[in-house]
Protein backbone atom coordinates (compact mmCIF):
# COMPACT_ATOMS: atom_id res chain seq x y z
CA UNK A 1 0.00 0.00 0.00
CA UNK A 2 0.96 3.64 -0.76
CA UNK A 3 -2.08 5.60 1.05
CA UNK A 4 0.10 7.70 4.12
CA UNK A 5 -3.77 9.23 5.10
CA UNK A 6 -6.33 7.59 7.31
CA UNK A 7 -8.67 8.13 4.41
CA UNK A 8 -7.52 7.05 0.56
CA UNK A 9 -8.96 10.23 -1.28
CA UNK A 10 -11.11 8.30 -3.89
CA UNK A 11 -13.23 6.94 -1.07
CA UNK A 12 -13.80 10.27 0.96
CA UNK A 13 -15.32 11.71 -2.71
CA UNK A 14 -17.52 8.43 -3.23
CA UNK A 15 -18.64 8.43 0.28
CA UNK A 16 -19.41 11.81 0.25
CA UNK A 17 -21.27 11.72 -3.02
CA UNK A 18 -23.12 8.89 -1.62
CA UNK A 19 -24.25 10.78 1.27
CA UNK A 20 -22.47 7.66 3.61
CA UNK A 21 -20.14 9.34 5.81
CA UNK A 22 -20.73 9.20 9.67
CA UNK A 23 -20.81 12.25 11.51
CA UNK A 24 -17.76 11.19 13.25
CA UNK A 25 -16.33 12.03 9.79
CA UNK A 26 -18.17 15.51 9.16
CA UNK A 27 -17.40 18.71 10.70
CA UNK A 28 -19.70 21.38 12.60
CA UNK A 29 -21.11 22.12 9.33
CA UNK A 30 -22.29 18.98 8.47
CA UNK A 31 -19.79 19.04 5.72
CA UNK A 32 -17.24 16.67 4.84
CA UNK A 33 -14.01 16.74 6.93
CA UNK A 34 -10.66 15.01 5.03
CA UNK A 35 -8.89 15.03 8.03
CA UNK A 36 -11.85 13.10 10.53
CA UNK A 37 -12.50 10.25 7.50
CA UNK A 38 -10.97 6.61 7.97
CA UNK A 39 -11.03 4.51 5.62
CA UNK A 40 -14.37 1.96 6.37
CA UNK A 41 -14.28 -1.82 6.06
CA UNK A 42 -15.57 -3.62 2.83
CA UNK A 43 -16.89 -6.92 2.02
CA UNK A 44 -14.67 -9.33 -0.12
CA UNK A 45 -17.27 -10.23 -3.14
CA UNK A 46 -17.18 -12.09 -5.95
CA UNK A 47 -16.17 -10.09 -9.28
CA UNK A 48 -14.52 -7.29 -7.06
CA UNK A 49 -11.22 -6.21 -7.78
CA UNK A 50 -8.32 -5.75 -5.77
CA UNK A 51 -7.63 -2.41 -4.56
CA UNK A 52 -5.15 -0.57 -5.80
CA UNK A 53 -1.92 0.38 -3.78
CA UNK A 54 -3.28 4.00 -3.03
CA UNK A 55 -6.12 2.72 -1.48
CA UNK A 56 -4.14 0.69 1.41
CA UNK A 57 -2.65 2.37 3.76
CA UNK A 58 1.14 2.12 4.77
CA UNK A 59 1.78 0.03 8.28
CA UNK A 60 2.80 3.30 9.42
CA UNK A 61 -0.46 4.75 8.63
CA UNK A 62 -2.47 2.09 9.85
CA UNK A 63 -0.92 2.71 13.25
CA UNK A 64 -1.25 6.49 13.34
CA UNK A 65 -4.96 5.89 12.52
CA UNK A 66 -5.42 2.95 15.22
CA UNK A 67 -4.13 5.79 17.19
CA UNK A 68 -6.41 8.62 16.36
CA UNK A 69 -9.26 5.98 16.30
CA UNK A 70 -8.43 5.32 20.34
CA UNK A 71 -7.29 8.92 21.46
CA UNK A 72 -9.75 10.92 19.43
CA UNK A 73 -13.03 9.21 18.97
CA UNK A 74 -13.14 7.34 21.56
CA UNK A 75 -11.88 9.37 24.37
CA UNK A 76 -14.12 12.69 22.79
CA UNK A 77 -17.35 10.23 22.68
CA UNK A 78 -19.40 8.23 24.89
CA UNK A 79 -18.17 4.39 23.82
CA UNK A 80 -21.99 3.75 22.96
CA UNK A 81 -22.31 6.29 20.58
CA UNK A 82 -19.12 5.55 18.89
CA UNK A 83 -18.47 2.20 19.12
CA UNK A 84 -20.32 1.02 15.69
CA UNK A 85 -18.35 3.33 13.79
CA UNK A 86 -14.87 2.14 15.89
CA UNK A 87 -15.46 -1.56 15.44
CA UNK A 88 -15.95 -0.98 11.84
CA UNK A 89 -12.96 1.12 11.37
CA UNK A 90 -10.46 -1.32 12.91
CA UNK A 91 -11.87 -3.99 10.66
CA UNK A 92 -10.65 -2.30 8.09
CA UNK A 93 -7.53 -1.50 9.60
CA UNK A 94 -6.99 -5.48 10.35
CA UNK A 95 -8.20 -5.99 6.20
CA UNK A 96 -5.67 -4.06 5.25
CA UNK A 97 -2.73 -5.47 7.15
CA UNK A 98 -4.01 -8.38 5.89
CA UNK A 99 -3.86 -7.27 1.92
CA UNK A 100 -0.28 -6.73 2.29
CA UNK A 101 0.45 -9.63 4.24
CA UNK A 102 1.67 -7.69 7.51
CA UNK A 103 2.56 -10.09 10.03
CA UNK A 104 5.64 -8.36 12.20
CA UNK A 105 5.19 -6.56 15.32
CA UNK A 106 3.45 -3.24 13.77
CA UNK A 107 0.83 -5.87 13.30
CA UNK A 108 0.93 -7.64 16.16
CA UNK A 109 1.11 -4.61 18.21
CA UNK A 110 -1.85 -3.30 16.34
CA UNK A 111 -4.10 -6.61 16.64
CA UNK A 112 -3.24 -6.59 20.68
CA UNK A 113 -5.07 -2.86 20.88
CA UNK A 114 -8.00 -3.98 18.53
CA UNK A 115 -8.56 -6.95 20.47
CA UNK A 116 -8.26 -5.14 24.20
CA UNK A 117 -10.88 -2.70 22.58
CA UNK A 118 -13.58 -5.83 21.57
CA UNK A 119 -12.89 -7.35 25.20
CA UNK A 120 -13.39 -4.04 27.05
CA UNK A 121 -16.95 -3.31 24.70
CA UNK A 122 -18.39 -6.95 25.57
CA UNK A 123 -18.47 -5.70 29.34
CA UNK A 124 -18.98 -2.07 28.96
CA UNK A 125 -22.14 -2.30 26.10
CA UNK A 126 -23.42 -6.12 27.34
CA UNK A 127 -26.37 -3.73 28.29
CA UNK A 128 -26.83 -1.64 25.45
CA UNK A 129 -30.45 -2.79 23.94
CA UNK A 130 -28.58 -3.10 20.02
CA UNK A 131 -25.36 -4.03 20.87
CA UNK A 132 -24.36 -7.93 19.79
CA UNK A 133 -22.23 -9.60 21.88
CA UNK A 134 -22.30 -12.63 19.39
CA UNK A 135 -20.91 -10.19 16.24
CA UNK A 136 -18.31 -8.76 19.33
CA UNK A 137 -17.17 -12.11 20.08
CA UNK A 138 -17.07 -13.10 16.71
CA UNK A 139 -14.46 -10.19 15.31
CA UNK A 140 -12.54 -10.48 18.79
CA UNK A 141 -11.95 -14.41 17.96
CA UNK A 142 -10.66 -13.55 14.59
CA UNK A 143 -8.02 -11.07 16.17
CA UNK A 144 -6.64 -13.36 18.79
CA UNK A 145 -6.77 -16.16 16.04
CA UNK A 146 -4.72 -13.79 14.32
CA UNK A 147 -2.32 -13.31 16.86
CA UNK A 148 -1.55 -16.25 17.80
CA UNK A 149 -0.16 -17.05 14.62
CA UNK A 150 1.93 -13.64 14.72
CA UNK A 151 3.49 -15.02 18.01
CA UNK A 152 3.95 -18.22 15.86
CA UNK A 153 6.35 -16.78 12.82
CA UNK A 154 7.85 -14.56 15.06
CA UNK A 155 9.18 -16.98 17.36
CA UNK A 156 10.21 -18.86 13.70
CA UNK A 157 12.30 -15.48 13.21
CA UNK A 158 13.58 -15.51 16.62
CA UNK A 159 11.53 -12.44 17.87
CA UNK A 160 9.18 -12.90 21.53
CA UNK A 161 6.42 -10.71 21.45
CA UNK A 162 5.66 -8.83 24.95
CA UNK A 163 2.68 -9.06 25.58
CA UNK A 164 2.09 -12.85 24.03
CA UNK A 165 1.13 -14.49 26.92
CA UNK A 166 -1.68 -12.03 28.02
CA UNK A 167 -3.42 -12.94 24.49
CA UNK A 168 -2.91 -16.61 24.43
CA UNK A 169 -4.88 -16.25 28.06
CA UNK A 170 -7.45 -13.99 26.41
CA UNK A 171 -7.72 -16.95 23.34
CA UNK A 172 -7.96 -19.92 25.85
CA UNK A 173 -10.92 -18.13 27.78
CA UNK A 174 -12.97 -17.68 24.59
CA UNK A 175 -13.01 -20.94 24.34
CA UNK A 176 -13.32 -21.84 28.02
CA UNK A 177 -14.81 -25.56 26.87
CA UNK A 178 -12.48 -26.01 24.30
CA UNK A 179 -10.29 -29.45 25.67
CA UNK A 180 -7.82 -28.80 22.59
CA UNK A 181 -6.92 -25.54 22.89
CA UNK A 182 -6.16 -26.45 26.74
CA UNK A 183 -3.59 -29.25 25.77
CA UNK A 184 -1.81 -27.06 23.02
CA UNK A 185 -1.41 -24.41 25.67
CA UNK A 186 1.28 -27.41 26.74
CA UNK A 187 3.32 -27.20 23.65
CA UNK A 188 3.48 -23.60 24.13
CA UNK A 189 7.34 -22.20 25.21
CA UNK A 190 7.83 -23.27 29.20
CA UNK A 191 7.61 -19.10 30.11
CA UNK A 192 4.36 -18.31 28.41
CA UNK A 193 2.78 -21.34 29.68
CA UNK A 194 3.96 -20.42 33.30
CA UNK A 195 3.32 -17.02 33.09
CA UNK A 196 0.73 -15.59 35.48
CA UNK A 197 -1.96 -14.85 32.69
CA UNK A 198 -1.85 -18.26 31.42
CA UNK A 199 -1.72 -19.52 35.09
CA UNK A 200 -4.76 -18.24 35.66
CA UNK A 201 -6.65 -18.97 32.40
CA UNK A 202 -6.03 -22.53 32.55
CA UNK A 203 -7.25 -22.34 36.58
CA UNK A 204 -10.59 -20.30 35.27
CA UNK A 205 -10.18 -23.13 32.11
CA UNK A 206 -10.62 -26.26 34.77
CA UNK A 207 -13.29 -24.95 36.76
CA UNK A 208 -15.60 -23.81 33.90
CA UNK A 209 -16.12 -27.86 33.15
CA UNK A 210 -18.96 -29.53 33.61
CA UNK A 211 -20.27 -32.82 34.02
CA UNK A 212 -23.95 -32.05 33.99
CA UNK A 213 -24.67 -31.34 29.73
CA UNK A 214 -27.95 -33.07 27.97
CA UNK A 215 -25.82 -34.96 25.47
CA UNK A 216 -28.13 -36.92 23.18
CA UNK A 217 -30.75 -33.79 21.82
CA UNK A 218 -29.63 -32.86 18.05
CA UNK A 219 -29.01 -29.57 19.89
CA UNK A 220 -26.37 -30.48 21.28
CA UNK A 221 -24.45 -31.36 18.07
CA UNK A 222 -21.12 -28.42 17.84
CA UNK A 223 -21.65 -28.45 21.68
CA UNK A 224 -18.85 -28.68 24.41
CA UNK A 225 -18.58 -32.31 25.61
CA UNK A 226 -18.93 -33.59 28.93
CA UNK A 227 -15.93 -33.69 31.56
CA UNK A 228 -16.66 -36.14 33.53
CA UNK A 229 -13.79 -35.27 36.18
CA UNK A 230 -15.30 -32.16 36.63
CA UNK A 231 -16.69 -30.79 40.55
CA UNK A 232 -18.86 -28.23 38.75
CA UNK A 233 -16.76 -26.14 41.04
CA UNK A 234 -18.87 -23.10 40.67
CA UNK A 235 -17.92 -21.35 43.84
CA UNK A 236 -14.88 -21.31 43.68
CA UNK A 237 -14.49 -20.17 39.85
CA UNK A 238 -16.34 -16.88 40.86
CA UNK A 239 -14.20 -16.08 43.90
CA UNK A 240 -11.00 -16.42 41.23
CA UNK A 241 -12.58 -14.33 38.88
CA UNK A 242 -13.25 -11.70 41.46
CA UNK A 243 -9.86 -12.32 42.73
CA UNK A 244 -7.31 -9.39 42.63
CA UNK A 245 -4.70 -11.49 40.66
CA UNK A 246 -7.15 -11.90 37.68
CA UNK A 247 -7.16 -8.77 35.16
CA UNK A 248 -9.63 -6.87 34.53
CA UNK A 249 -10.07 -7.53 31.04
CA UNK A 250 -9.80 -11.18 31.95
CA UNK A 251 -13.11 -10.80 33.69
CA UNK A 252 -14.27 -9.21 31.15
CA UNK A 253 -13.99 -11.80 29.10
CA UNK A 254 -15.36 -14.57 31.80
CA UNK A 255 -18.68 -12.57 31.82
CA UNK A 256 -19.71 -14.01 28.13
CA UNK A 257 -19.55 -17.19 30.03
CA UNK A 258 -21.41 -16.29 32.94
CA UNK A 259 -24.91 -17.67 31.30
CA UNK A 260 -23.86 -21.02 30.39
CA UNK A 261 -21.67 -21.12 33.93
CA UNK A 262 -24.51 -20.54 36.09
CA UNK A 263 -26.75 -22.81 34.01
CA UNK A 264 -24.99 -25.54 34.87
CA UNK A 265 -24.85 -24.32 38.65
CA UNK A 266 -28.56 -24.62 38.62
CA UNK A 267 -28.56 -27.86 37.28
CA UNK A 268 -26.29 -28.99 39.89
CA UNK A 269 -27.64 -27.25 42.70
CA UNK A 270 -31.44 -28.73 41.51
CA UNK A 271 -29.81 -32.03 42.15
CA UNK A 272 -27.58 -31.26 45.35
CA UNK A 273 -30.20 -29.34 47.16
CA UNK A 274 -33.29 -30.99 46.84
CA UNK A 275 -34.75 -28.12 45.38
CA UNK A 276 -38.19 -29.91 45.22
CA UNK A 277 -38.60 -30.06 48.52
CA UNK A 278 -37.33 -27.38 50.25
CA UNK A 279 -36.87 -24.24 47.47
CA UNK A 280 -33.57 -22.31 45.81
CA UNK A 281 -32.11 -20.25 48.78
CA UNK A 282 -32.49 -17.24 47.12
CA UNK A 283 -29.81 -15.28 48.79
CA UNK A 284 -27.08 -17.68 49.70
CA UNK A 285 -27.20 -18.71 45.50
CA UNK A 286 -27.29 -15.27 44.49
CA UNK A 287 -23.91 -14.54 46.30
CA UNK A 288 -22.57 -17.96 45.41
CA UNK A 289 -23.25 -16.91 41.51
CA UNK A 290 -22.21 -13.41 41.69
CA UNK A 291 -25.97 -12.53 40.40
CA UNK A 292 -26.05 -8.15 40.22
CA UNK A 293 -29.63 -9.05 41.75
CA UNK A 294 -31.64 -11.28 43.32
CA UNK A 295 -34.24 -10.21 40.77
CA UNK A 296 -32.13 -11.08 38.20
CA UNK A 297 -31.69 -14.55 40.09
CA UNK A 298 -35.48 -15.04 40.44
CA UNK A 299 -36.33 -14.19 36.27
CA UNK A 300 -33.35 -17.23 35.82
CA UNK A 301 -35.02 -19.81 38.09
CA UNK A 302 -38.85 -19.05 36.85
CA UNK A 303 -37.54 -19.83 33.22
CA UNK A 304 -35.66 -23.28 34.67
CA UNK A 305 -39.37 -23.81 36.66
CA UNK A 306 -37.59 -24.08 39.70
CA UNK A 307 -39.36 -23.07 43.39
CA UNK A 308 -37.48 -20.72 45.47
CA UNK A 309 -36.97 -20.26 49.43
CA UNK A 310 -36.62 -16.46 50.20
């Protein structure tokens, strides 16, 4: 690539003509603003051409508008009114590394502040009435996928990446239930897999297992597989993930699990605590599953039909 601005100049004159800029990318005026526009993601399709050169931007430009993405729009806006138009704008920044094949540490180091932005917005927006945690999780997999084969030819070239075992924790959590993933965290050099992140993950890894899945429904087909080892160790797993020594972000992260976690609480606590007979202890569950509420406790157990105790 040859573009050096955030924008290629073709596309700020077709966008503009087609009356699809965001106002992120106008000024007071309502008019167009060269300086605001970044370049915006597009489909691959069938037929399409590839771009030309001055209509990918430089490493060097990609960076300086990762930058200006994170210290301008974000930090001017509220994250839920800018969000859309971020998450869109470092797609395109991770399409065009990938155009020009850009896999050394501009990218990596690039990749590593996309993906800390996807993890903070699945905690921050999980609220947000139109926000999609499934489409977050979805472009945040892609990044760490991506990084983890960074760390991969880099280490072929001799070159350890900082901040490598922090994602390779971020990866394994994704895919808390994923048994594979946890034994090729084994292969992995002796101090990433003994570093404190990765520590952790594979601690939050073993506790998210459960024993207690409906295997033989065709819904179940693509589904995580029993462990039958497992404690369903629920308590514990939430006082770890409120624990000091787990990051923020890493929390962040355990929260898309949180659902399918408690879940299979329930299940176990239906069993365990002869819920038939004498009620869910509202309370003493609700502090035991880090619920917000116990409202929030009581919608769960009406749609699982089971009787509470208050």
């Amino acid at each position: 690539g040859t573009c050096v601005a955030k924008c290629p100049e073709f596309e700020i004159a077709e966008r503009d003509y087609q009356n699809l800029l965001e106002p992120f990318e106008k000024d007071q005026d309502g008019n167009v603003d060269p300086e605001k526009c970044v370049k915006a993601y597009r489909r691959s399709a069938a037929g399409v051409e590839q771009p030309l050169p001055s209509d990918v931007r430089t490493p060097e430009a990609l960076m300086s508008t990762l930058d200006y993405l994170i210290d301008e729009t974000l930090t001017n806006n509220s994250l839920e009114q800018c969000h859309a138009f971020v998450r869109d704008r470092t797609r395109s920044i991770r399409q065009d590394f990938t155009l020009q094949n850009v896999r050394d540490i501009t990218a990596v180091a690039a990749h590593e502040r996309i993906a800390r932005f996807h993890i903070l917005c699945l905690h921050e927006m999980c609220e947000v009435d139109r926000f999609s945690m499934q489409q977050e999780l979805e472009q945040l997999n892609k990044v760490l996928l991506s990084l983890t084969e960074f760390y991969d030819d880099l280490r072929e070239e001799g070159i350890e990446s900082e901040n490598e075992a922090e994602f390779r924790a971020y990866h394994l959590i994704s895919h808390i239930r994923d048994q594979e993933l946890a034994r090729q965290a084994q292969t992995l050099p002796i101090h990433i897999f003994r570093h404190p992140y990765m520590k952790r993950a594979l601690e939050l890894h073993a506790l998210s297992q459960r024993n207690n899945e409906i295997m033989e429904t065709s819904s179940r087909r693509n589904k995580p597989e029993n462990i039958e080892a497992s404690q369903n160790y629920y308590t514990k797993l939430f006082k770890l993930i409120a624990d000091d020594q787990t990051s923020f972000l890493m929390a962040c992260m355990m929260e898309c699990h949180f659902s399918d976690i408690r879940k299979g609480a329930l299940k176990a606590m239906n069993t365990a605590y002869l819920v038939k007979a004498s009620g869910v202890p509202v309370e003493h569950v609700r502090r035991v599953l880090a619920y917000d509420s116990s409202k929030q406790l009581l919608e769960e157990l009406m749609l699982y039909g089971m009787p509470v105790d208050m």
